[in-house]
Protein backbone atom coordinates (compact mmCIF):
# COMPACT_ATOMS: atom_id res chain seq x y z
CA UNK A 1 -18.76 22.32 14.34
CA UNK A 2 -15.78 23.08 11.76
CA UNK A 3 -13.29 24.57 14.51
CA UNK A 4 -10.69 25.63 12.00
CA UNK A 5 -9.91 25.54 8.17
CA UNK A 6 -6.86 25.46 6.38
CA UNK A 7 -6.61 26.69 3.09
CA UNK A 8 -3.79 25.51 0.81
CA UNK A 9 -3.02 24.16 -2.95
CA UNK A 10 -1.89 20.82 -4.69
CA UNK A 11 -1.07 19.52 -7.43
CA UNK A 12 0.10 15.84 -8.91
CA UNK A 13 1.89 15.34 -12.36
CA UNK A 14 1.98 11.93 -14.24
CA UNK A 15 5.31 10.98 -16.23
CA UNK A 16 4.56 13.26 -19.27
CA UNK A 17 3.64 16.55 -17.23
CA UNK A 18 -0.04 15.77 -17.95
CA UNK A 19 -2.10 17.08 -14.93
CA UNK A 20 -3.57 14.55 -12.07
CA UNK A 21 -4.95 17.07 -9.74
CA UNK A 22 -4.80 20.56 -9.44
CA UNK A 23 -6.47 22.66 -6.30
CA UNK A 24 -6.09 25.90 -5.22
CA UNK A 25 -3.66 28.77 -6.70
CA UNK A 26 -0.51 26.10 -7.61
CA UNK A 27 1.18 29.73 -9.03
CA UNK A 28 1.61 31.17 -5.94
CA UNK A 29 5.21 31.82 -4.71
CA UNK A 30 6.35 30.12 -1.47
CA UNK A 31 10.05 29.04 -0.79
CA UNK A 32 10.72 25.72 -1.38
CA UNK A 33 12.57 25.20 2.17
CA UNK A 34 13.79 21.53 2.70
CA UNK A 35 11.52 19.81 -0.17
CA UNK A 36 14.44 20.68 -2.49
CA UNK A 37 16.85 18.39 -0.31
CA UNK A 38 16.22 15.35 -2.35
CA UNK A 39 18.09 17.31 -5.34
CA UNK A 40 20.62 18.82 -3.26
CA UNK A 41 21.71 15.45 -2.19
CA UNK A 42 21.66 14.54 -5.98
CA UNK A 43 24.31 17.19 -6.74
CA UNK A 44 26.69 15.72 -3.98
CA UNK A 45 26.49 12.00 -5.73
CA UNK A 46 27.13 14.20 -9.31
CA UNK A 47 30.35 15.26 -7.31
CA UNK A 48 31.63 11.95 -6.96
CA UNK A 49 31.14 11.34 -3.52
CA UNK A 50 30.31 7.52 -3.43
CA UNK A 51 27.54 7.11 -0.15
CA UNK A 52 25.37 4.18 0.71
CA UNK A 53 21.91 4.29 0.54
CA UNK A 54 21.17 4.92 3.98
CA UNK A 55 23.81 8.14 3.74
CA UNK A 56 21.92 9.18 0.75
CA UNK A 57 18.52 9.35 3.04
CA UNK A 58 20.43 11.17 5.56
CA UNK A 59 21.46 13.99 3.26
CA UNK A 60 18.47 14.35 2.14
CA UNK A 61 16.52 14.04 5.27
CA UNK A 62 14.86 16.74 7.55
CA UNK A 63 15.85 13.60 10.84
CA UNK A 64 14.76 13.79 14.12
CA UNK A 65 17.94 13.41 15.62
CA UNK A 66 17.21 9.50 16.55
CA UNK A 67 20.69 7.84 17.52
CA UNK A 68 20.88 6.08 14.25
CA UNK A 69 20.52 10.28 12.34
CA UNK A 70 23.93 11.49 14.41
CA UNK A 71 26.26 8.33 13.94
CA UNK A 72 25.68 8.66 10.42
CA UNK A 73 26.65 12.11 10.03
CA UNK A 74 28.84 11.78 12.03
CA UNK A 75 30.55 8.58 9.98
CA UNK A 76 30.24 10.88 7.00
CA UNK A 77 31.97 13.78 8.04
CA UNK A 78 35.13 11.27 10.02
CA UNK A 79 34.89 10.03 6.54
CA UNK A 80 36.24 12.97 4.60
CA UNK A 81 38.99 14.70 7.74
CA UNK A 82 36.00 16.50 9.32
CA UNK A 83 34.32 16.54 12.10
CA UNK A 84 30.93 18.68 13.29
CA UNK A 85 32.70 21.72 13.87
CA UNK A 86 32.78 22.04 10.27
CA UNK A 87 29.23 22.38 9.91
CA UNK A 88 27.12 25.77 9.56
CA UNK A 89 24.13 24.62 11.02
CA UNK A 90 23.17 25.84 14.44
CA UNK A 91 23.40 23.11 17.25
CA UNK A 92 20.04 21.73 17.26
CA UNK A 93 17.81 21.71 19.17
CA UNK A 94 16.30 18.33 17.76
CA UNK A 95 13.06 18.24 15.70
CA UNK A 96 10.73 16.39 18.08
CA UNK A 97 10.41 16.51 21.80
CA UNK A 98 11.53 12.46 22.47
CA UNK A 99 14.89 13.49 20.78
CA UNK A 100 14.95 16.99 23.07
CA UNK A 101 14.45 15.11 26.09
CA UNK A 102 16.81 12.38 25.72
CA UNK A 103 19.33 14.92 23.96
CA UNK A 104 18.86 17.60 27.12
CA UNK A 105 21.76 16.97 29.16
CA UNK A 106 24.12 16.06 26.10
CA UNK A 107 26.60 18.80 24.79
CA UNK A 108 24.93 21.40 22.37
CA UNK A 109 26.35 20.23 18.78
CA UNK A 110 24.87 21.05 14.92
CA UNK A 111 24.82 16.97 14.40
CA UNK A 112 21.25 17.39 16.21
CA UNK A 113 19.96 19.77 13.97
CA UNK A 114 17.54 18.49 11.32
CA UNK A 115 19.50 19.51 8.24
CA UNK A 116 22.92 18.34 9.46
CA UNK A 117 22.93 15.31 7.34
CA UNK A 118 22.48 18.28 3.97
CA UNK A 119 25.50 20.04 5.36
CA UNK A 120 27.69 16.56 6.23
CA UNK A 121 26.72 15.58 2.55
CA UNK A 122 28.06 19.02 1.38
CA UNK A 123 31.05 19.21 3.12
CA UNK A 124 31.53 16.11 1.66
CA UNK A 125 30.97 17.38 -2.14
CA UNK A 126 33.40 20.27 -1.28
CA UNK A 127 36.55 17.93 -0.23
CA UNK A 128 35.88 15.81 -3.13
CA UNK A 129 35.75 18.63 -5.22
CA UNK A 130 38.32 20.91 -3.49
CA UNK A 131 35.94 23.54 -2.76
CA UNK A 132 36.33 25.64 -0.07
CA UNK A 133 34.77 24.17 2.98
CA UNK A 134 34.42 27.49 5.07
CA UNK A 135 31.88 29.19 2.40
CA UNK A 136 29.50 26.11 1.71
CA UNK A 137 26.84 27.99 2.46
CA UNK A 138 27.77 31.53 0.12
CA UNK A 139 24.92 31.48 -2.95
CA UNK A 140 27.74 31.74 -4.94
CA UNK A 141 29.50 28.45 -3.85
CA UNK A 142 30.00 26.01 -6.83
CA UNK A 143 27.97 23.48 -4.71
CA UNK A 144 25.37 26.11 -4.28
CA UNK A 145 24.89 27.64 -8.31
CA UNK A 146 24.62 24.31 -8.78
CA UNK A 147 21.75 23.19 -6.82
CA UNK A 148 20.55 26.44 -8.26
CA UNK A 149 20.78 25.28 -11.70
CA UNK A 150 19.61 21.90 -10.82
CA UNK A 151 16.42 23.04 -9.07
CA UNK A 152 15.47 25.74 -11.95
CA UNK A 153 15.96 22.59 -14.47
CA UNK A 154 13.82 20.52 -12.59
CA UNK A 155 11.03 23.05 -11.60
CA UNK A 156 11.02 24.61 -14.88
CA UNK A 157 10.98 28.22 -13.19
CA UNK A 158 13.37 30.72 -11.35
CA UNK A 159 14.49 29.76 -8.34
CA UNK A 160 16.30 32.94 -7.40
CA UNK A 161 17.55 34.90 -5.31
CA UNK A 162 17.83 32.73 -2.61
CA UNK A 163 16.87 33.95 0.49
CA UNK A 164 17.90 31.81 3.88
CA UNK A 165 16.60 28.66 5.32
CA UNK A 166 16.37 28.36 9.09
CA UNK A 167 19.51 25.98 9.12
CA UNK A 168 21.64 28.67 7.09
CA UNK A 169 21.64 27.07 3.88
CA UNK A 170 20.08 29.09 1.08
CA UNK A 171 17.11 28.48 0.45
CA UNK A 172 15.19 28.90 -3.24
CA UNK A 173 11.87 29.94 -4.47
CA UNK A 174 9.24 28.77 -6.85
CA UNK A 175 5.69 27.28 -6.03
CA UNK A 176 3.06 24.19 -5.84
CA UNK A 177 2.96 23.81 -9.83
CA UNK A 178 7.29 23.84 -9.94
CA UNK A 179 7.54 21.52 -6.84
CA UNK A 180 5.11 18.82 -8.51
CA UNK A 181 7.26 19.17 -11.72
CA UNK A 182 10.52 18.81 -9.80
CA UNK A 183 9.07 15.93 -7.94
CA UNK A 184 7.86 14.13 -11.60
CA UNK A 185 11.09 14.20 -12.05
CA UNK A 186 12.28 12.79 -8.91
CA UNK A 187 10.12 9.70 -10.37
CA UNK A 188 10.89 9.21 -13.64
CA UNK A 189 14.15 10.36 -14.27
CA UNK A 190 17.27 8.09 -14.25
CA UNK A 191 19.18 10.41 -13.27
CA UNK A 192 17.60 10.51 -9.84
CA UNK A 193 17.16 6.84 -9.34
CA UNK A 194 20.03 6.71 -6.51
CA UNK A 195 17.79 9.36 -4.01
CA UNK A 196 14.50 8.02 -5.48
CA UNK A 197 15.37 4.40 -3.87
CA UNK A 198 17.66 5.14 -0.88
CA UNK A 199 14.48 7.67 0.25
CA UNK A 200 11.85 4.91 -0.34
CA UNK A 201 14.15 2.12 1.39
CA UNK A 202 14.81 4.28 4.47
CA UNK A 203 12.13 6.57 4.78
CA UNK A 204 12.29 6.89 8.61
CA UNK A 205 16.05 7.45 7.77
CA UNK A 206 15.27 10.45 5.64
CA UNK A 207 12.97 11.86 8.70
CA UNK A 208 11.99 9.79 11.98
CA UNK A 209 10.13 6.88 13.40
CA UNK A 210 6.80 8.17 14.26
CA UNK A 211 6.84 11.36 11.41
CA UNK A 212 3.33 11.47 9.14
CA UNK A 213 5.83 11.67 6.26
CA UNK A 214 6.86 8.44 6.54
CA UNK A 215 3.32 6.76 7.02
CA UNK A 216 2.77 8.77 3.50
CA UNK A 217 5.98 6.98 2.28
CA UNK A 218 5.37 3.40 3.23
CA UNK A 219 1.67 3.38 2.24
CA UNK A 220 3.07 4.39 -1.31
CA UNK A 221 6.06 2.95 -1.46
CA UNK A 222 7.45 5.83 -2.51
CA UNK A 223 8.57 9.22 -1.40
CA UNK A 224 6.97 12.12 0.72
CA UNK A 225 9.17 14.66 1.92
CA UNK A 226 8.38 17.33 4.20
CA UNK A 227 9.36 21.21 3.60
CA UNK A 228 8.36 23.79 6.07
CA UNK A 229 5.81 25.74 6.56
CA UNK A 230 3.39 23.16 5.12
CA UNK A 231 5.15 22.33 2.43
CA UNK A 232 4.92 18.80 1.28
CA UNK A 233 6.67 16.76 -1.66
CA UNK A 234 5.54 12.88 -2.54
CA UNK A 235 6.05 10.83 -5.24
CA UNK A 236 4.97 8.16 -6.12
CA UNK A 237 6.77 5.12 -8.26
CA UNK A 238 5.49 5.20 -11.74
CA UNK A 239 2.68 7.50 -11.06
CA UNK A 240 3.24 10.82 -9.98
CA UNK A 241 5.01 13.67 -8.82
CA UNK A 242 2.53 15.59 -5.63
CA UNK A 243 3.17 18.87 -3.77
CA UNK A 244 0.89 20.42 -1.22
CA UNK A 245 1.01 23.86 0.11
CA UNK A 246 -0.85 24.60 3.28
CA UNK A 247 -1.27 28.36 3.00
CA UNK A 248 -1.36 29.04 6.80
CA UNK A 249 2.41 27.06 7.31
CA UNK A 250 0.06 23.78 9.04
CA UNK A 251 2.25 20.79 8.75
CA UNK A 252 -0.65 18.59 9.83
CA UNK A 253 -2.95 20.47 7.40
CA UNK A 254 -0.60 19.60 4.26
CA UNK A 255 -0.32 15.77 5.62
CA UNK A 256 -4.10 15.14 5.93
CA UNK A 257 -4.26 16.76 2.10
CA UNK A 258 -1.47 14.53 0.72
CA UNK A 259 -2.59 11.72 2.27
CA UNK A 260 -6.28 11.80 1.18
CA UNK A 261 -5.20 12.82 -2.40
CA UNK A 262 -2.70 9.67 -2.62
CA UNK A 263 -5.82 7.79 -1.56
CA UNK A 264 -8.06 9.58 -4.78
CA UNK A 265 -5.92 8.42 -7.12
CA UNK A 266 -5.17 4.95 -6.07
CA UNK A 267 -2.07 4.60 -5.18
CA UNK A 268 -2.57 2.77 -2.19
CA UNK A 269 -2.42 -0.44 -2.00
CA UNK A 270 -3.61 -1.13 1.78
CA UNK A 271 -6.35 2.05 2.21
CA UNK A 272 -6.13 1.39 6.40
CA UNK A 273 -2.55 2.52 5.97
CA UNK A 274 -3.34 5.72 5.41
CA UNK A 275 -6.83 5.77 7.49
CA UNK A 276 -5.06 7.62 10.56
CA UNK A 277 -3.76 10.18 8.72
CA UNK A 278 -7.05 10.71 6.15
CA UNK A 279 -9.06 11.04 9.64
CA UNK A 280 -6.32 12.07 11.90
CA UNK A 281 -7.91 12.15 15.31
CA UNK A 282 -8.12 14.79 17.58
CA UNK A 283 -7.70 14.11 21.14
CA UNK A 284 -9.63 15.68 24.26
CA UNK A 285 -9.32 13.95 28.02
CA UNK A 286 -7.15 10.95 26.78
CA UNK A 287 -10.16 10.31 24.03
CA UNK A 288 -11.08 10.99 20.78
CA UNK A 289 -13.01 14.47 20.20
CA UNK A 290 -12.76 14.84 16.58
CA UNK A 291 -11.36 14.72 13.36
CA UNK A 292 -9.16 16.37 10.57
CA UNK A 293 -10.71 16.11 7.59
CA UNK A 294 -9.21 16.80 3.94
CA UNK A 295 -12.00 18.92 2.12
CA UNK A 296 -13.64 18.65 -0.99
């Protein structure tokens, strides 16, 4: 018995835009949500902020708000004069329910939210810069046109308008086909080799611990980057640029896909790495019941 389906599209792109894999309608429109933070991150090093690779994972990680997540924001913001009452994010609460618990009797504060290390990492870009700090997250910011500019380069569509990401920060539009040519480009571009290896170096760093992202990551060696709403970003060193798109917003649904499609086109080199994702189990009275399964 199939007890639900999830309907979605992908795509993969090799280093010359030459097509991998293509299912479902890779057109349709979506928002690109946090996928885009790898390139938002890029236009804070293009500011001249100097970070370290693990504060370049940070900025552009959706974290779980593990100890390790907060001191570096919060090193990154003392860094610059500023401290997390500069940042527009709301205050939390943390991604995943370990971090809630252990974060439930600690003071309400934006360094918990997912996206704080994005904001830290433009707050950063704005002293450097001697842009107004108050109005980071305005469209019309200079750090904001840029990522615009950035992310229409990179896509190769319109991004715009923005419309507003659940942390604040403006998010832009496009869809499956621009977010596997952005994430090409991730790959093979020089120009993002600092993000490229700081993400694959510290994946849990640009997410958490225990996150199906990073599984995706270290089985690749590469890059997977979670959006919202079932939006997923990998790449892959020297291969491809992926995105999946789980129509019905199933984060799960969109892991499973990636997952199995990084396993069709050989790119793993241990295949058990990815076997609990592929065939994620579902649980029912402390044992196994059934099974996701990525279809065809």
């Amino acid at each position: 018995l199939v007890e639900a389906t999830h309907h979605g599209a992908a795509m993969a792109l090799g280093p010359r835009g030459e097509v991998l894999f293509s299912i479902g309608d890779v057109e349709r429109p979506l928002f690109y949500r946090s996928a885009i933070k790898p390139f938002q991150a890029t236009i804070v090093l293009e500011s001249g902020v100097e970070l370290t690779d693990e504060e370049v994972a940070v900025a552009a990680s959706s974290h779980v708000a593990e100890p390790v997540h907060m001191e570096i924001v919060h090193s990154m913001l003392a860094r610059v004069g500023l401290d997390s009452s500069f940042l527009r994010c709301p205050p939390g609460p943390a991604l995943v329910e370990s971090s809630r618990l252990r974060l439930q009797d600690a003071k309400p504060d934006p360094v918990h939210h997912m996206c704080s290390g994005k904001h830290a990492a433009m707050l950063m870009a704005c002293v450097e810069r001697g842009w107004p700090v108050e109005t980071y997250l305005d469209p019309d910011h200079p750090g904001q046109l840029a990522i615009l500019d950035l992310v229409e380069e990179v896509t190769g569509e319109r991004a715009g308008p923005p419309g507003i990401d659940g942390c604040g920060y403006p998010t832009l539009r496009g869809s499956v086909q621009g977010m596997a040519s952005a994430f090409a480009r991730l790959m093979f571009d020089d120009r993002f080799t600092r993000v490229r290896v700081a993400m694959t170096r510290f994946p849990a760093l640009a997410s958490g611990t225990r996150r199906s992202e990073v599984a995706i990551a270290r089985a690749i060696d590469g890059v997977c980057k979670t959006g919202a709403a079932g939006l997923l970003g990998v790449g892959a060193p020297g291969r491809f640029g992926l995105a999946v798109r789980s129509f019905d917003g199933s984060d799960m649904a969109a892991a499973v896909a990636a997952a199995e499609i990084c396993f069709r086109l050989g790119v793993v080199a241990v295949p058990e790495r990815l076997d609990n994702l592929r065939h994620r189990p579902l649980m029912g009275g402390g044992a196994v019941a059934g099974q996701w399964k990525a279809l065809p």
